[in-house]
N, C-alpha and C. Protein backbone atom coordinates (compact mmCIF):
# COMPACT_ATOMS: atom_id res chain seq x y z
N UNK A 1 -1.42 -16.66 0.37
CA UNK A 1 -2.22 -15.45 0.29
C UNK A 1 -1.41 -14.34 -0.36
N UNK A 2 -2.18 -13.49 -0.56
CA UNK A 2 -1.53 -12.33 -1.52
C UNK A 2 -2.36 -11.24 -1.25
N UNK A 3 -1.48 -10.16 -0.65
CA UNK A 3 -1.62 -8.85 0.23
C UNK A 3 -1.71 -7.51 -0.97
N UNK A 4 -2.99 -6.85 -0.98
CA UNK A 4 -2.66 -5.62 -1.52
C UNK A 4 -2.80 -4.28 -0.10
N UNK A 5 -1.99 -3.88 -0.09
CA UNK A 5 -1.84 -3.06 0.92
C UNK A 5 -1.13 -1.44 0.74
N UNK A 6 -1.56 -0.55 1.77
CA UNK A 6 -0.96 1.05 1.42
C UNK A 6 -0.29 1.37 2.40
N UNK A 7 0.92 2.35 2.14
CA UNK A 7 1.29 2.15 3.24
C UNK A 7 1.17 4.05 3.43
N UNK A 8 1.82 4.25 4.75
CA UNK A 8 1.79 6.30 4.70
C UNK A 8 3.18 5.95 4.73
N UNK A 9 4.04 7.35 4.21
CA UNK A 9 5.05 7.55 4.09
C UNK A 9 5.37 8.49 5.48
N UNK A 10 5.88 8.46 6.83
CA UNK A 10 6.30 9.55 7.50
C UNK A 10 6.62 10.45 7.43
N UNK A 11 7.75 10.68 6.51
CA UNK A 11 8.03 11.94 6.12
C UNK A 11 7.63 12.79 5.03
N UNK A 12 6.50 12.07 3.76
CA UNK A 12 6.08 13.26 3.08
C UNK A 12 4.93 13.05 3.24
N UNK A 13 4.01 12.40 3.99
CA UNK A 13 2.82 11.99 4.27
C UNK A 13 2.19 11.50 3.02
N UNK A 14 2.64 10.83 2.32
CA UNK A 14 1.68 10.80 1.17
C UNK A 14 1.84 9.05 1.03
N UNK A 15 1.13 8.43 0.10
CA UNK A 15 0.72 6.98 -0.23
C UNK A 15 1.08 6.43 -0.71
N UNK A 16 1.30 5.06 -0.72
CA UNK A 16 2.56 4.24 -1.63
C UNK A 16 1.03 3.12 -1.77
N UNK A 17 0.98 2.42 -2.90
CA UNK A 17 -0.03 1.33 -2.90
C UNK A 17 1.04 -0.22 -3.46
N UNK A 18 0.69 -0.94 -2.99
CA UNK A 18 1.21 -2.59 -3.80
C UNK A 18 0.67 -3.65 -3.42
N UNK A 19 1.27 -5.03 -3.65
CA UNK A 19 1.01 -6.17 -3.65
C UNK A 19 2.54 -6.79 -3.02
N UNK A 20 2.08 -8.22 -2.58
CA UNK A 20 3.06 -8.82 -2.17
C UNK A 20 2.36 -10.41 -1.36
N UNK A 21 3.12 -11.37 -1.35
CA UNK A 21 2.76 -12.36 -0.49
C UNK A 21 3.44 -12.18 0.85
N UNK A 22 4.00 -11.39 1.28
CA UNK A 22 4.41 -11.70 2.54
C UNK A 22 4.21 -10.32 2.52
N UNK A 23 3.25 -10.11 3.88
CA UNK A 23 3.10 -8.44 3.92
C UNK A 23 4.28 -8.13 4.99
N UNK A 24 4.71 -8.47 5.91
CA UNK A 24 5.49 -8.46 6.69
C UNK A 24 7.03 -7.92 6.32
N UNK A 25 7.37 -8.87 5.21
CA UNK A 25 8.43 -8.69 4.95
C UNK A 25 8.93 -7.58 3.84
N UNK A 26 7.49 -7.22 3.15
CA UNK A 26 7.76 -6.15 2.11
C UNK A 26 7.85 -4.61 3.15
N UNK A 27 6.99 -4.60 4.08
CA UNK A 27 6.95 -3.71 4.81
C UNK A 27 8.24 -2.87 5.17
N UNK A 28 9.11 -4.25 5.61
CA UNK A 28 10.31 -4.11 6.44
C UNK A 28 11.35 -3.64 5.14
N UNK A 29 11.16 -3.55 3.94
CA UNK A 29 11.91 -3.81 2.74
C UNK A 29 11.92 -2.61 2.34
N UNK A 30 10.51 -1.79 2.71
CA UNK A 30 10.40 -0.47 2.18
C UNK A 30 11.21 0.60 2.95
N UNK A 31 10.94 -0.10 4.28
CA UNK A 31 11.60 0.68 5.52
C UNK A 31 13.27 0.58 5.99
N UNK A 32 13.06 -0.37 4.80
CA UNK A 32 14.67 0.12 4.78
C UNK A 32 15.38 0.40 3.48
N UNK A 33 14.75 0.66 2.64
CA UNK A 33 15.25 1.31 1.63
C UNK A 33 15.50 0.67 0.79
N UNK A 34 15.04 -0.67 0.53
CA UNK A 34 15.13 -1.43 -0.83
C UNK A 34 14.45 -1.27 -1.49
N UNK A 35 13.20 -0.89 -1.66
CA UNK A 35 12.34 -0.37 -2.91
C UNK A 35 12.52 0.83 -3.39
N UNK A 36 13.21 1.24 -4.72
CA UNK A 36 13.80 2.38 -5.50
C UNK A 36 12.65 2.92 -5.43
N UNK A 37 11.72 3.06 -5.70
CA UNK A 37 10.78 3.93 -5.96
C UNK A 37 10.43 4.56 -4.81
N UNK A 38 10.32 3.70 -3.38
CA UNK A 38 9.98 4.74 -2.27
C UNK A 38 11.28 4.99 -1.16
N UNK A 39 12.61 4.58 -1.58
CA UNK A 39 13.30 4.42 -0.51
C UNK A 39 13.54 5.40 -0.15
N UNK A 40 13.51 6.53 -0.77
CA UNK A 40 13.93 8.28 -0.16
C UNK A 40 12.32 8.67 0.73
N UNK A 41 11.70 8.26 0.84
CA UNK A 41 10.49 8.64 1.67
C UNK A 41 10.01 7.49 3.00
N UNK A 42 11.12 6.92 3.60
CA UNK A 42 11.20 6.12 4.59
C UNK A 42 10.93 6.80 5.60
N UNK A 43 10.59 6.49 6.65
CA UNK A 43 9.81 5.51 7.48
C UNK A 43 8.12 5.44 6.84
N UNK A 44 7.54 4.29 6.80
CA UNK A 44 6.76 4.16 6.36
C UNK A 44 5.49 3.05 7.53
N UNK A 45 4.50 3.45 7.63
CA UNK A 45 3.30 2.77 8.34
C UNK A 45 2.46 2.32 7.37
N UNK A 46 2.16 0.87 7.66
CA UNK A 46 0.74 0.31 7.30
C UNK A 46 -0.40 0.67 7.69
N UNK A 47 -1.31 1.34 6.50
CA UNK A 47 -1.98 2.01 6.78
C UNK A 47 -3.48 0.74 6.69
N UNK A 48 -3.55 0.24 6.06
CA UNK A 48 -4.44 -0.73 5.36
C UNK A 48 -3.94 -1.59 4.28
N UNK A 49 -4.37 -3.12 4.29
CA UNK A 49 -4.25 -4.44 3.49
C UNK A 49 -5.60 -5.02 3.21
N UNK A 50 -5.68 -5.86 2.21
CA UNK A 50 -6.67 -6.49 1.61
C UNK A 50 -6.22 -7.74 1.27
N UNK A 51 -6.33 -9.39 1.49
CA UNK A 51 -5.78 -10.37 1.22
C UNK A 51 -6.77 -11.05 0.36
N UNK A 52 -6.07 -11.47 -0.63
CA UNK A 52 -6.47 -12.35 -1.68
C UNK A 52 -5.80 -13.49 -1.69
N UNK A 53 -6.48 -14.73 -2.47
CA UNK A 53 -6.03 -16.46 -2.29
C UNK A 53 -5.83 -16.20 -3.81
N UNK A 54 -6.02 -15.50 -4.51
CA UNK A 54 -5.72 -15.57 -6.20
C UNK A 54 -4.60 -14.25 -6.13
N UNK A 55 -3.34 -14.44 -7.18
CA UNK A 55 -2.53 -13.90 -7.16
C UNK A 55 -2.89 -12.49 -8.16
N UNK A 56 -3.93 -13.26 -9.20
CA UNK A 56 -4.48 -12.13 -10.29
C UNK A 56 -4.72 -11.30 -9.35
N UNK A 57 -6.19 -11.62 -8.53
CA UNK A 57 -7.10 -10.77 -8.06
C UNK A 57 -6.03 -9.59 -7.25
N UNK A 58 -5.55 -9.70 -6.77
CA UNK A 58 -4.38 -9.15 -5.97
C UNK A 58 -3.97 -8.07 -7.06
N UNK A 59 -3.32 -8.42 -8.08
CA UNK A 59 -2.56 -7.39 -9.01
C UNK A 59 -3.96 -6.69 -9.52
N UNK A 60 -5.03 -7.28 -10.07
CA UNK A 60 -5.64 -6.34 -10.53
C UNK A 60 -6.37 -5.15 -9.55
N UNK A 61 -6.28 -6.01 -8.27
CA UNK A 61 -7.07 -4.54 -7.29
C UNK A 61 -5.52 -3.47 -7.30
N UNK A 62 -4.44 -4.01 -7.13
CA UNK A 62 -3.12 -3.28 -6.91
C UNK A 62 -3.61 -1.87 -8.06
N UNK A 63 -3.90 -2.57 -9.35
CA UNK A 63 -3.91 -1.47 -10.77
C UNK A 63 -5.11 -0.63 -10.43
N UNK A 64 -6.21 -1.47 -9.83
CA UNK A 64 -7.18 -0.33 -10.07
C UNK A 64 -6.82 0.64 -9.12
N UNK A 65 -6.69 0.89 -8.10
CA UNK A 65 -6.32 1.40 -7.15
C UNK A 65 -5.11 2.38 -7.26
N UNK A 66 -4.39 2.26 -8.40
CA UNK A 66 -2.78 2.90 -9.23
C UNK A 66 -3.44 3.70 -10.02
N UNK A 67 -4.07 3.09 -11.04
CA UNK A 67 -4.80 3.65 -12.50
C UNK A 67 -6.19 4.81 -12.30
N UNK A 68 -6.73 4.06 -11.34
CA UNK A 68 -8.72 4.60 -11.41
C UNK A 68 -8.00 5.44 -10.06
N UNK A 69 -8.76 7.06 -10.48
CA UNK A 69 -8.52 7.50 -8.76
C UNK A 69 -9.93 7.46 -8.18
N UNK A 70 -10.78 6.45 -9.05
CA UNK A 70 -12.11 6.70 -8.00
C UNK A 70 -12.11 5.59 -7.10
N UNK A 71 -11.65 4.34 -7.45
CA UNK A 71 -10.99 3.35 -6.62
C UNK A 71 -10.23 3.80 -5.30
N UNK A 72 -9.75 4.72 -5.56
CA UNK A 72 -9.01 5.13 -4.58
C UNK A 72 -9.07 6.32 -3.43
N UNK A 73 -10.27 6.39 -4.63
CA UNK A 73 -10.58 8.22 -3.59
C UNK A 73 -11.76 7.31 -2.41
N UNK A 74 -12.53 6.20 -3.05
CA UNK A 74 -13.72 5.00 -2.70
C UNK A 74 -13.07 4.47 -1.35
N UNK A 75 -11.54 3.98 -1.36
CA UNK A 75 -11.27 3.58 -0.06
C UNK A 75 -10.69 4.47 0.15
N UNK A 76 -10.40 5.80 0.34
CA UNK A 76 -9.59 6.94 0.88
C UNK A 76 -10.91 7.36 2.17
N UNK A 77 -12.08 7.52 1.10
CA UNK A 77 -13.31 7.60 2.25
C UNK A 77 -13.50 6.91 3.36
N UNK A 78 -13.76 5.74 3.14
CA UNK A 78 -14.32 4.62 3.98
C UNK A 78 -12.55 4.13 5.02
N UNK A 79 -11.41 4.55 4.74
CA UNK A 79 -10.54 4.59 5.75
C UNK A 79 -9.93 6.09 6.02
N UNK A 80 -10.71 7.04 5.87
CA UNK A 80 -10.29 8.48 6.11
C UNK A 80 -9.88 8.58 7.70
N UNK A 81 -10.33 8.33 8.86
CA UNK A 81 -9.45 7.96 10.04
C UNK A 81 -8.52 7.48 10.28
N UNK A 82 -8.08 6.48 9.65
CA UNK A 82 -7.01 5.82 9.35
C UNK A 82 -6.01 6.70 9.11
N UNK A 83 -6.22 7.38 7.78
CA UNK A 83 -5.14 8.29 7.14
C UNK A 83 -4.92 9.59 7.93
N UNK A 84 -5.76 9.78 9.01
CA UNK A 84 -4.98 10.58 9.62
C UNK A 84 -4.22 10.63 11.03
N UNK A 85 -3.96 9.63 11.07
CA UNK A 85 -2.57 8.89 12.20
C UNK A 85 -1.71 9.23 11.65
């Protein structure tokens, strides 16, 4: 399976989006500071995931969701409770 998932950042409150096959372990990867792009905005919560059996389908929801902000504003709505934990 292949995880597109967001996570919240704790300390600047704001959104990180990706992909990964092991959601578990990317999680733990961010939270500790191996991903350059978010490691200065650690501690980080799973906020919401989406699993796919195709590895495409996975990257291309990852892009729309990066690229389109209506994709994103679309599930910002429909998990707006979420985002505010």
């Amino acid at each position: 399976m292949f995880y597109v998932y967001l996570i919240k950042s704790e300390k600047d409150k704001n959104l990180y989006t990706g992909y990964t096959n092991d959601l578990k372990r990317r999680l733990e990867e961010h939270n500790l500071g191996k991903n350059e792009s978010t490691k200065s905005r650690t501690p980080f919560t799973l906020i919401y995931y989406e699993a796919y059996k195709s590895r495409e389908d996975a990257t291309h929801r990852e892009q729309m969701l990066k690229n389109r902000g209506r994709a994103l504003g679309g599930l910002k709505r429909r998990i707006s409770k979420s985002l505010k934990s």
